[in-house]
C-alpha atoms as a PDB file:
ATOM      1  CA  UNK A   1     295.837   1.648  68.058  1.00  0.00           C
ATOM      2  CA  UNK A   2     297.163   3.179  70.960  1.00  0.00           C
ATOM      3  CA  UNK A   3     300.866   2.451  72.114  1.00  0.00           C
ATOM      4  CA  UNK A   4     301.595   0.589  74.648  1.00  0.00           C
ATOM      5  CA  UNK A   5     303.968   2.933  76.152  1.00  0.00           C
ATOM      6  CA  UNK A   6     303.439   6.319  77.964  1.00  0.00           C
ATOM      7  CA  UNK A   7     306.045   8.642  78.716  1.00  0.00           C
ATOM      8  CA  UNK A   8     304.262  10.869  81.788  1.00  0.00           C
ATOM      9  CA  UNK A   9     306.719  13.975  81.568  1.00  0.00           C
ATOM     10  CA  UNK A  10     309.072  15.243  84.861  1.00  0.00           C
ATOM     11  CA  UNK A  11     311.192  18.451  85.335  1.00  0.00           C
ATOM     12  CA  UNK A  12     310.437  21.440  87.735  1.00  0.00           C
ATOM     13  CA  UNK A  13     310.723  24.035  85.055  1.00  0.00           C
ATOM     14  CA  UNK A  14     309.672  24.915  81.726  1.00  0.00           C
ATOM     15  CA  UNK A  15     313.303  24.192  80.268  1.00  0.00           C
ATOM     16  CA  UNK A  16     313.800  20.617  82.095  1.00  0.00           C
ATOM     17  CA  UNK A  17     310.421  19.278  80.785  1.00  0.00           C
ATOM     18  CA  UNK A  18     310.921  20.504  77.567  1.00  0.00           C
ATOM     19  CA  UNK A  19     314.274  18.520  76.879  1.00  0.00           C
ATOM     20  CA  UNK A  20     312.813  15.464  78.803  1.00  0.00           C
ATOM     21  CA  UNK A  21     309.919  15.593  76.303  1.00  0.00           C
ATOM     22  CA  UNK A  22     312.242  15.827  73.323  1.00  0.00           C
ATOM     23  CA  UNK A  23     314.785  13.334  74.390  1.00  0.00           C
ATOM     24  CA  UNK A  24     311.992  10.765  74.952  1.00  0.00           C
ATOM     25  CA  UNK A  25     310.509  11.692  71.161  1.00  0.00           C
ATOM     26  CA  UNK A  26     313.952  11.521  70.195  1.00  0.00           C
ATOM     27  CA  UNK A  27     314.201   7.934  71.966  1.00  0.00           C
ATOM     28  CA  UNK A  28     311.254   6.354  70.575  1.00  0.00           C
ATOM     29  CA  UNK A  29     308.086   7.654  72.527  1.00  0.00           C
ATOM     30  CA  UNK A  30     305.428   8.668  70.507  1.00  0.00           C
ATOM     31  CA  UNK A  31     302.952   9.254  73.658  1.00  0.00           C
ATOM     32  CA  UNK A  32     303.366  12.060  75.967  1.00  0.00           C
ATOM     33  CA  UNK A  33     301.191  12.984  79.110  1.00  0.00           C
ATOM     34  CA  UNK A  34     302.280  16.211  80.268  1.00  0.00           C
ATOM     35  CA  UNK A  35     302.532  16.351  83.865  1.00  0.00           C
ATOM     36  CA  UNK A  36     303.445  19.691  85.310  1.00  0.00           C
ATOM     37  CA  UNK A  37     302.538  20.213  88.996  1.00  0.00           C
ATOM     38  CA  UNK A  38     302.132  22.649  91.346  1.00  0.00           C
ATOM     39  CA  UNK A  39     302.639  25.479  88.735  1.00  0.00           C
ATOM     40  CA  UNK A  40     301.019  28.871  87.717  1.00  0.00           C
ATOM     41  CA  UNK A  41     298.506  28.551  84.804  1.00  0.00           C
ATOM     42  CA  UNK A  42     300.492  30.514  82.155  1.00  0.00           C
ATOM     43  CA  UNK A  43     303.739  29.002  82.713  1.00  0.00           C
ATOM     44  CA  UNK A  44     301.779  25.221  82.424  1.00  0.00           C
ATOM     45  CA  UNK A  45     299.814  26.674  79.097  1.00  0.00           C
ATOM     46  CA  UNK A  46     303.680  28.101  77.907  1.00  0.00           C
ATOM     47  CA  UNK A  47     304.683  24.629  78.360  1.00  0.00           C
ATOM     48  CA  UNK A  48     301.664  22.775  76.664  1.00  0.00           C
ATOM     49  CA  UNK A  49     301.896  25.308  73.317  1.00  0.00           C
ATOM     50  CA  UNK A  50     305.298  24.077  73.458  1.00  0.00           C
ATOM     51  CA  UNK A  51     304.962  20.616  73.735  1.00  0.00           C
ATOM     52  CA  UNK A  52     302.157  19.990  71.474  1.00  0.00           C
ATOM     53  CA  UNK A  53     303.810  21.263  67.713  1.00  0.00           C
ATOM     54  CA  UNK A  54     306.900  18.993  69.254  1.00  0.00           C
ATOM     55  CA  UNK A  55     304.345  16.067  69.550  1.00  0.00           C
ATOM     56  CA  UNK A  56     302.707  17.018  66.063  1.00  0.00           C
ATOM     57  CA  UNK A  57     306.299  16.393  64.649  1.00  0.00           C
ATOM     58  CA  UNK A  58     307.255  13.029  66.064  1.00  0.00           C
ATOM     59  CA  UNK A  59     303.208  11.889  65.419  1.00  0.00           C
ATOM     60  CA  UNK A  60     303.122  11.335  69.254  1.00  0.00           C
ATOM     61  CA  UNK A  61     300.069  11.499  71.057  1.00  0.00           C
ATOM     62  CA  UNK A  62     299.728  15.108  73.703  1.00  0.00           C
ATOM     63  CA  UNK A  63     297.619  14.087  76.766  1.00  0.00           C
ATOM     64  CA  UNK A  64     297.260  16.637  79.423  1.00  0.00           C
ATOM     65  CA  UNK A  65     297.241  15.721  82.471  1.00  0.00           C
ATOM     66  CA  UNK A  66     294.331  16.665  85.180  1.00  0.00           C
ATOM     67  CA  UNK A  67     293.599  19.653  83.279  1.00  0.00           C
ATOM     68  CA  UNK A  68     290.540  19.234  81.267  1.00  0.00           C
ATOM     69  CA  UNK A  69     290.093  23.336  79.997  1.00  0.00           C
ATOM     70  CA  UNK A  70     293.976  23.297  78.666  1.00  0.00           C
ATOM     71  CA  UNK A  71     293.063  20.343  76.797  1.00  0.00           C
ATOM     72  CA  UNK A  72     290.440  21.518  74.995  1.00  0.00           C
ATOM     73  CA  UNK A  73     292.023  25.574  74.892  1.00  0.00           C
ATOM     74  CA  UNK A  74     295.283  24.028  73.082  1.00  0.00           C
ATOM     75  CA  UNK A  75     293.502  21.192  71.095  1.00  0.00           C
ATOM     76  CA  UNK A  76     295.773  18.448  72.952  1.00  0.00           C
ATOM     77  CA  UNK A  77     295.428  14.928  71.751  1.00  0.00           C
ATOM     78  CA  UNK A  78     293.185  14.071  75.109  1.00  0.00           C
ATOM     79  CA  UNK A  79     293.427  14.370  78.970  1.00  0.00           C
ATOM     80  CA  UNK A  80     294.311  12.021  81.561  1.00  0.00           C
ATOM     81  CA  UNK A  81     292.269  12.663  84.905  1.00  0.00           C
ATOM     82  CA  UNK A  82     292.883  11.617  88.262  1.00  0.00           C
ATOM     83  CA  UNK A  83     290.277   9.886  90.790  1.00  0.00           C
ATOM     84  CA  UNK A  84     289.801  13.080  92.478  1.00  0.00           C
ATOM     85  CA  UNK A  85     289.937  15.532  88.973  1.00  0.00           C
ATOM     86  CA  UNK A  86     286.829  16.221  86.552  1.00  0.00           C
ATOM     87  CA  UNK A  87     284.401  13.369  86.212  1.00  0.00           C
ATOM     88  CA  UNK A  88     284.819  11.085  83.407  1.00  0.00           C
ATOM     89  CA  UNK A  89     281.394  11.892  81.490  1.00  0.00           C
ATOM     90  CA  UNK A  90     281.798  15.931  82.001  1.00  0.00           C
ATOM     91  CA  UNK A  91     284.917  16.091  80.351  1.00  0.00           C
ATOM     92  CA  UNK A  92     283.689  13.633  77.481  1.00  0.00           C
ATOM     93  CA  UNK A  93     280.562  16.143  77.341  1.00  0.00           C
ATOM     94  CA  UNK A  94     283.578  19.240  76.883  1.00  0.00           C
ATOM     95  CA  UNK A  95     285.761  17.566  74.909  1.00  0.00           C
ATOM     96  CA  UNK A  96     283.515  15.341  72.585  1.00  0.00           C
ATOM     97  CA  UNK A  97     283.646  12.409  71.286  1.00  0.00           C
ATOM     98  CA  UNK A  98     287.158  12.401  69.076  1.00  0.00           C
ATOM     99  CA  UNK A  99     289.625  13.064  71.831  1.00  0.00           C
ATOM    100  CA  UNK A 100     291.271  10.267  74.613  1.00  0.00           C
ATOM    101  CA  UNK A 101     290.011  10.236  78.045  1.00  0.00           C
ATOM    102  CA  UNK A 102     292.370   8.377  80.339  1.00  0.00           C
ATOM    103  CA  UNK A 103     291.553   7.731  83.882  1.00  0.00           C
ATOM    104  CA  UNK A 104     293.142   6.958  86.946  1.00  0.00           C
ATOM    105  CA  UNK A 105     292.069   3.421  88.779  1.00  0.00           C
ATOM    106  CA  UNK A 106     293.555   1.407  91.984  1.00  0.00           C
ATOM    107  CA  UNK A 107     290.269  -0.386  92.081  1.00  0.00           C
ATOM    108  CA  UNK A 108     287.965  -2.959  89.453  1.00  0.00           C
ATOM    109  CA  UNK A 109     285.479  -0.112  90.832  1.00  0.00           C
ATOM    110  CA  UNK A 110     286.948   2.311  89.739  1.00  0.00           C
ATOM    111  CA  UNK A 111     287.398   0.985  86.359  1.00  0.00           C
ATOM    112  CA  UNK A 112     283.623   0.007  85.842  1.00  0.00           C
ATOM    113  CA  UNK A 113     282.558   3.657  86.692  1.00  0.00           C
ATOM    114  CA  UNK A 114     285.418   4.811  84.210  1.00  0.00           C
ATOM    115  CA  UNK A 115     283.830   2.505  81.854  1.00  0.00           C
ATOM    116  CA  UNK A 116     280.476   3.218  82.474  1.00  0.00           C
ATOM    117  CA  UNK A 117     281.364   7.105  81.968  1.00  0.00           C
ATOM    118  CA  UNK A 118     283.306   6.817  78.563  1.00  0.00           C
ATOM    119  CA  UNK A 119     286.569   6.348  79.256  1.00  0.00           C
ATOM    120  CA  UNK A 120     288.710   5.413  76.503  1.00  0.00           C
ATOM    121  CA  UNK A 121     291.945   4.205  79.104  1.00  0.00           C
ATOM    122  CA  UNK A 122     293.031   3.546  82.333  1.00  0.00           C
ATOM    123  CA  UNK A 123     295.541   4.248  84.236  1.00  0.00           C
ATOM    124  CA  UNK A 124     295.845   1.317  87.054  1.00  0.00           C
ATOM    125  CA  UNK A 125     298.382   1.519  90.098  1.00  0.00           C
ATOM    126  CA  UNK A 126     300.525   2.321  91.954  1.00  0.00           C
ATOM    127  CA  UNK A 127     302.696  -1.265  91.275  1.00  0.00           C
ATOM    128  CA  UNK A 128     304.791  -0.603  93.886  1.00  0.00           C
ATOM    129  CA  UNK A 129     306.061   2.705  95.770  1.00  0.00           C
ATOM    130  CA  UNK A 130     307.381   5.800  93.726  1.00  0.00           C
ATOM    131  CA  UNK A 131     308.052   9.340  94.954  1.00  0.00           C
ATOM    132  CA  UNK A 132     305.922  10.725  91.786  1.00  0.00           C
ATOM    133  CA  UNK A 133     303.125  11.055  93.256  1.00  0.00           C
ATOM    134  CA  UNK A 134     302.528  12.963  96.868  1.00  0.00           C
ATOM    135  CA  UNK A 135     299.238  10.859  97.666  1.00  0.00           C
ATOM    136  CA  UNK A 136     299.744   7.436  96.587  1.00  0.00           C
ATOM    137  CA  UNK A 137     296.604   4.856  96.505  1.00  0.00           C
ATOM    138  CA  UNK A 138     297.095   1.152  98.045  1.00  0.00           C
ATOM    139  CA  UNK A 139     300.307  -0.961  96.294  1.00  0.00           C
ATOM    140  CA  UNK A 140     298.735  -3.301  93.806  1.00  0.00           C
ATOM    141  CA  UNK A 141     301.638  -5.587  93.136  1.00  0.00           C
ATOM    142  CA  UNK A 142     301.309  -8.051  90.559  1.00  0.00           C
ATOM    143  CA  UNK A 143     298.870 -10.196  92.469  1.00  0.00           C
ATOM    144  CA  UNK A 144     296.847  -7.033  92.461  1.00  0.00           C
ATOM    145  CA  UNK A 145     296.633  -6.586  88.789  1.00  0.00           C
ATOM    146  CA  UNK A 146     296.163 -10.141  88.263  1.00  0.00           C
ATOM    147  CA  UNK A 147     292.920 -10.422  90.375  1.00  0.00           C
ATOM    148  CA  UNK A 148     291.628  -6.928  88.766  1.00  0.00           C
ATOM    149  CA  UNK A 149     292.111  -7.932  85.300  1.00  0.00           C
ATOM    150  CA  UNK A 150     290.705 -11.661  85.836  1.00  0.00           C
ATOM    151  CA  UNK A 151     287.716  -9.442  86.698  1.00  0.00           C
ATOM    152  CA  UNK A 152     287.852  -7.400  84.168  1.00  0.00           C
ATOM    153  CA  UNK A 153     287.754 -10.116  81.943  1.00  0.00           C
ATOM    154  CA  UNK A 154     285.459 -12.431  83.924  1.00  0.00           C
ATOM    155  CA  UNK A 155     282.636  -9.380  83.617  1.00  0.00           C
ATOM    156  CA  UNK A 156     283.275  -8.402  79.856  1.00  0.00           C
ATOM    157  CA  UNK A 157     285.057  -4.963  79.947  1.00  0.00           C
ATOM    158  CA  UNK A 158     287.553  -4.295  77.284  1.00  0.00           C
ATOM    159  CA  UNK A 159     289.327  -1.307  78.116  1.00  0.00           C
ATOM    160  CA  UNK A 160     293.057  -0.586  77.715  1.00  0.00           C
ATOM    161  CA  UNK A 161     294.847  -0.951  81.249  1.00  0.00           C
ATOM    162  CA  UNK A 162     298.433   0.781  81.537  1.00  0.00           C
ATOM    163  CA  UNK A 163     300.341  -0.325  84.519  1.00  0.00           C
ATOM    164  CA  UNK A 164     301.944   2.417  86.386  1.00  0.00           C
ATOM    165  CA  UNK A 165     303.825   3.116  89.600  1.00  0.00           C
ATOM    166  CA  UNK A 166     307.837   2.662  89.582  1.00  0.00           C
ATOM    167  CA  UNK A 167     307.975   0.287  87.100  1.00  0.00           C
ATOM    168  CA  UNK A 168     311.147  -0.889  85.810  1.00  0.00           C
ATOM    169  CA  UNK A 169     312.540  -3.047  82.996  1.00  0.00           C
ATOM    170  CA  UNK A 170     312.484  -6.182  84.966  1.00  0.00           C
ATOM    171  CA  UNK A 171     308.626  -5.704  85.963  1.00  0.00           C
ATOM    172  CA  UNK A 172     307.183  -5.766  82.154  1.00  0.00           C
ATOM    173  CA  UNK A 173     307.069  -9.144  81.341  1.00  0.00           C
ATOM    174  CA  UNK A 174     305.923 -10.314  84.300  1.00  0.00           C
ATOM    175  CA  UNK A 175     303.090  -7.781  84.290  1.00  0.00           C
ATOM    176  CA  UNK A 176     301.918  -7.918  80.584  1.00  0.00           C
ATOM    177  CA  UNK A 177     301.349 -11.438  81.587  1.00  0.00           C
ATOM    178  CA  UNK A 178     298.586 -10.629  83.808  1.00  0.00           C
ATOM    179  CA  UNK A 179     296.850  -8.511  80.835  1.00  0.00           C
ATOM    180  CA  UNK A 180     297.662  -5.512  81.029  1.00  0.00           C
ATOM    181  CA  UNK A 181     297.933  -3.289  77.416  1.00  0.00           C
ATOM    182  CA  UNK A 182     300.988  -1.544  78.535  1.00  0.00           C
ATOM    183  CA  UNK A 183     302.458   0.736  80.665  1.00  0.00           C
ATOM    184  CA  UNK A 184     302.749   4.399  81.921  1.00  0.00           C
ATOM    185  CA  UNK A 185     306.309   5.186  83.234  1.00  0.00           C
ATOM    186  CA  UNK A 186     308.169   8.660  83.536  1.00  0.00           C
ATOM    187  CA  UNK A 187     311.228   8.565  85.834  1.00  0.00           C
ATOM    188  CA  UNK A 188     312.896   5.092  84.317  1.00  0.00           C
ATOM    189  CA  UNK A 189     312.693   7.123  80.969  1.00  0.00           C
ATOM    190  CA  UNK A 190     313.953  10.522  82.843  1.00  0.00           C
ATOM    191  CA  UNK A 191     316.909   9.545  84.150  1.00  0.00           C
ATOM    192  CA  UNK A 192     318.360   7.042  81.909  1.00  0.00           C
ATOM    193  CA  UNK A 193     321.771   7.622  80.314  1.00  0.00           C
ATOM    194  CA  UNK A 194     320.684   5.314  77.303  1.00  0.00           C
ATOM    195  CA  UNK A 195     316.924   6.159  76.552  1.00  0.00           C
ATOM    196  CA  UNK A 196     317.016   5.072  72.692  1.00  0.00           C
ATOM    197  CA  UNK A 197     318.175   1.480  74.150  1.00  0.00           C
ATOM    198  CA  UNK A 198     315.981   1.542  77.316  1.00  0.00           C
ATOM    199  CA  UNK A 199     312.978   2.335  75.282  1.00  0.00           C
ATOM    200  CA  UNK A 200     313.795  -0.463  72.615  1.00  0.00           C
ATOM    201  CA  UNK A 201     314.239  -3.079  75.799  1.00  0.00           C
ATOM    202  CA  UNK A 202     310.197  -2.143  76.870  1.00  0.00           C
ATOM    203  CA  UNK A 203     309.198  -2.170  73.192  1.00  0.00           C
ATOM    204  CA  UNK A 204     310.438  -5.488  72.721  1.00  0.00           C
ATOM    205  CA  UNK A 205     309.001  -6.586  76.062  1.00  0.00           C
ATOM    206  CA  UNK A 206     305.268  -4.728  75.418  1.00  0.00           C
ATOM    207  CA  UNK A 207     305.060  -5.799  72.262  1.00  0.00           C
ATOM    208  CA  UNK A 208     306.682  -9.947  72.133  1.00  0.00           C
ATOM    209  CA  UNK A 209     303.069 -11.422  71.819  1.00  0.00           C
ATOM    210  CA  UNK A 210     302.610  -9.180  68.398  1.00  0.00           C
ATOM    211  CA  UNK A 211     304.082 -11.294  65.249  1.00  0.00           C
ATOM    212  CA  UNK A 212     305.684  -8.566  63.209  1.00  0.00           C
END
């Protein structure tokens, strides 16, 4: 079962994503999507051979993000891909059929063709406005996920849906209620003082409908 919490990794060098990885490990995270932007190809595959014996050690799951060919070069976990990265279906063809393919979705469109391709995930936002990504998609609110997942549901497709998009402590309950799996968060992890309690406040949050 996949968790319903994904730490998407920050820091502008090798160094500051590194101890963001392992502090959120160390906090209770045990699924990392590597997110390094904007940077040259060895210093990204430096940090992925890095991250990935880290992950092995805290049994976390390593996505990659957008980069389907350092996925499958450093035997990550799986890849998340963005609306505008590698199709869905080529990267299931390169990868096989063992590994996780997440994709990106602001649309119920966008999450049939995901579906229909062989995605195993989706990523759906932005919830509100957040500085993490340069070209944000249309704010979905919560009246936004509620109409997509009614959808969803209304048409038969079972896929896991992470929120994502500046989510904060206060906006989990609210949105697992519209039926959402989980969520996908990086800077509320980031720059917390306290991660081992903030991550046991979403636990308790994502998972209160599961009777331990």
């Amino acid at each position: 079962m996949y968790s319903k919490l994904q730490y998407i990794s920050q820091g502008e060098t090798i160094d500051d994503q590194l101890r963001n990885i392992h502090q959120a490990l160390d906090a209770g995270c045990n699924w990392v999507q590597m997110r390094f932007k904007n940077q040259t190809q060895k210093d990204v595959f430096t940090l992925a051979e890095a991250v990935k014996p880290l992950c092995e050690e805290y049994l976390a799951n390593f996505i990659v993000n957008d980069d389907l060919h350092l996925a499958e070069q450093i035997a990550a976990d799986g890849v998340h891909l963005g609306l505008t990265d590698t199709k869905i279906d080529e990267a299931r063809v390169l990868l096989g059929s063992t590994k996780i393919i997440g994709g990106t979705a602001n649309t119920f469109e966008d999450i049939e063709n995901h579906v229909k391709n062989g995605c195993d995930y989706i990523g759906l936002g932005p919830f509100r406005f957040t500085v993490t990504k340069e070209k944000l998609s249309p704010i979905l609110g919560l009246s936004g996920y509620h109409e997509i997942l009614q959808k969803l549901k209304k048409n038969k497709i079972d896929i896991p849906v992470y929120a994502i998009g500046g989510i904060t402590v206060r906006d989990v309950s609210p949105l697992m209620e519209t039926g959402i799996f989980g969520i996908a968060v990086s800077g509320i992890i980031t720059e917390s003082d306290e991660k081992p309690k903030l991550i046991q406040q979403l636990k308790e949050k994502l998972y209160a409908d599961i009777i331990v």
